[in-house]
Structure formats: structure tokens, C-alpha cells
Protein backbone atom coordinates (compact mmCIF):
# COMPACT_ATOMS: atom_id res chain seq x y z
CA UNK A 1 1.58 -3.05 -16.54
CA UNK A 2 0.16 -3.31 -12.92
CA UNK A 3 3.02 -3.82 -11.08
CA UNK A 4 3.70 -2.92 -7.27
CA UNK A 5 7.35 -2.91 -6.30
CA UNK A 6 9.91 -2.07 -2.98
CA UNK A 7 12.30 0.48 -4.17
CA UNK A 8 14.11 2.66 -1.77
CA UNK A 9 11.91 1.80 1.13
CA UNK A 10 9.01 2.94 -0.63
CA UNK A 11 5.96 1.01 -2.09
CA UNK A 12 5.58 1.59 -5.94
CA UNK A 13 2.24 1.25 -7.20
CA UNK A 14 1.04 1.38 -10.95
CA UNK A 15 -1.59 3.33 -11.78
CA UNK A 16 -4.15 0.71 -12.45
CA UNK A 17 -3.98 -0.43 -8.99
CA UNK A 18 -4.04 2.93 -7.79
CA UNK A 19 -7.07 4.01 -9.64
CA UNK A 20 -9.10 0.53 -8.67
CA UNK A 21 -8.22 0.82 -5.21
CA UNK A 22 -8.21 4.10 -3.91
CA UNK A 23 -9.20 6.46 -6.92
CA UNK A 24 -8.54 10.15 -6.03
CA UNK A 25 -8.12 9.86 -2.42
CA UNK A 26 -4.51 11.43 -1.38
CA UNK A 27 -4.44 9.50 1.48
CA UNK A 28 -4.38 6.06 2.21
CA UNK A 29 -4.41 3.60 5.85
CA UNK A 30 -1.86 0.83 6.34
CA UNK A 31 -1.69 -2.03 8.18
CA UNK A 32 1.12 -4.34 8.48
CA UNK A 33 0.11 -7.71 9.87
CA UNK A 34 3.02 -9.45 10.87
CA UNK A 35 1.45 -13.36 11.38
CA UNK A 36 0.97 -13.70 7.41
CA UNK A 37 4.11 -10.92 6.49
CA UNK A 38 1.12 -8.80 4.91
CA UNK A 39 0.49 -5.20 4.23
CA UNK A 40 -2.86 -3.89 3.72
CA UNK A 41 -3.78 -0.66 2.29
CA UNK A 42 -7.12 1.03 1.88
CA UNK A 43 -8.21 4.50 0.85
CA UNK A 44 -8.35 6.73 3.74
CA UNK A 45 -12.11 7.25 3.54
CA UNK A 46 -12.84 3.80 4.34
CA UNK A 47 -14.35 3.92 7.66
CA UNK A 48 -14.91 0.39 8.71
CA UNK A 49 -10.99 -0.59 7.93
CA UNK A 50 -9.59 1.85 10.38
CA UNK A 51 -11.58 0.25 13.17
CA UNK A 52 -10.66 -3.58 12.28
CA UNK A 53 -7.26 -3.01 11.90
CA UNK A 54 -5.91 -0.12 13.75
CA UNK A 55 -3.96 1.27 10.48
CA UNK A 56 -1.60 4.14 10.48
CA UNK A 57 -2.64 7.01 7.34
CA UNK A 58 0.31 7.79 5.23
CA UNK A 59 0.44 9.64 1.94
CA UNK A 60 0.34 8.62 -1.59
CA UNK A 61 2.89 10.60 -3.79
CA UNK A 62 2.34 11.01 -7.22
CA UNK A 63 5.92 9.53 -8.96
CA UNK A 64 5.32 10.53 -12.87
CA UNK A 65 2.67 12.02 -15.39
CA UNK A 66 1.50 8.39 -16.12
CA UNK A 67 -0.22 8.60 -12.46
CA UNK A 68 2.06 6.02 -10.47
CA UNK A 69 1.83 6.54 -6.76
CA UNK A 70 4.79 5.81 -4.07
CA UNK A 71 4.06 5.30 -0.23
CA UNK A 72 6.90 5.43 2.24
CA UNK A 73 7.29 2.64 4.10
CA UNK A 74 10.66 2.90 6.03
CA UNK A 75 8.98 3.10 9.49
CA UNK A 76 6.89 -0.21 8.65
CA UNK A 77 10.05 -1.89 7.29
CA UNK A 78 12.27 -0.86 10.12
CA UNK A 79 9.48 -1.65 13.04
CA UNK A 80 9.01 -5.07 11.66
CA UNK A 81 12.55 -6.03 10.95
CA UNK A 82 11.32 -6.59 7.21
CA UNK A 83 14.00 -6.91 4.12
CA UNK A 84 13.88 -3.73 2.69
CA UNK A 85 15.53 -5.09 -0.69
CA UNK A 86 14.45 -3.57 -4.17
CA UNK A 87 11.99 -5.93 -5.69
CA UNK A 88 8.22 -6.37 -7.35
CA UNK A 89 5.70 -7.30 -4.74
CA UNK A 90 2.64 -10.31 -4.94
CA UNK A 91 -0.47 -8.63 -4.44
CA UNK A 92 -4.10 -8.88 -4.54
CA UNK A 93 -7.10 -6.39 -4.37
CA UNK A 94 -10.53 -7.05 -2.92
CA UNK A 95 -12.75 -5.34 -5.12
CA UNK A 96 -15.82 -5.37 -2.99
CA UNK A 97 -14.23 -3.68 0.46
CA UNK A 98 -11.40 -1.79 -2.07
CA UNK A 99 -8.69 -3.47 -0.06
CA UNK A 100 -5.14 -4.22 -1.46
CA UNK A 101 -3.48 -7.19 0.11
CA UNK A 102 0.31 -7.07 -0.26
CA UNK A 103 3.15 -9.17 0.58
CA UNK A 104 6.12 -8.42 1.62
């Protein structure tokens, strides 16, 4: 199931997604942008993001054998006053610039 959730203050991420999007990278950049309540993430690697968006690089933690990754996003939720209630997140990916688009 491809499924990305807010547990504990941290972003869940299936597998799936995590294997589309950013593959074996252990890193990942985040920006939070707070005009359309939108997270974006993209593998660390990716050059061209970091300069648009001014991300911050946080690390992907491997939650289970089945490959599910978590990201901690406490300082994101906290800076942005953001409900940090347990929940599955609407998402998209942009397959050609490896971009998730998340809402929170």
C-alpha cells in the first residue's frame, strides 16, 4: 500500500514511494512552503532543488524489513505552527524532477 502518514511528529513513508522518489539515497532535502501548507521532499543529490527552494537535509530512517522510511519532522511542525495530529497524508510525486509534493 503506498501510504504516507504523520505519526509521532514524524513523516511515514511506504516503500514504494520511497524507492520511486529517492531510491538509495540516505538523505533527503525538505522544504516546507507555508502559502499552499506543502512539504516537499527530494533526494539529497538533487542539485537544482536545493537552490530553488532553500531546503533543510534531514535523514531518512529505515522503520521495518519491508523498507518503510520515517523523517522527523518536529522542527518543521513546531516552526510552522502545523497540527502535528496522527493521520495519512495527500501526496503526489513528480516523476520527471523526483519530487514528492505533500500536504500537510
Amino acid at each position: 500500500m503506498h501510504t504516507i502518514a504523520l505519526k509521532s511528529s514524524h513523516l511515514y513513508i511506504s516503500n514504494e514511494v520511497v524507492s520511486q522518489v529517492f531510491g538509495d539515497e540516505p538523505h533527503v532535502y525538505l522544504a516546507y512552503q507555508p502559502e499552499r501548507t506543502t512539504l516537499l521532499a527530494a533526494p539529497a543529490s538533487s542539485q537544482w532543488f536545493s537552490k530553488m527552494h532553500e531546503p533543510s537535509q534531514h535523514m531518512l530512517k529505515t522503520r521495518n524489513l519491508q523498507g518503510d522510511k520515517t523523517i522527523a519532522l518536529h522542527e518543521i511542525l513546531i516552526d510552522n505552527d502545523l497540527d502535528n495530529q496522527d493521520r495519512e497524508l495527500e501526496y503526489s510525486i513528480q516523476e520527471s524532477t523526483k519530487i514528492l509534493k505533500i500536504t500537510l
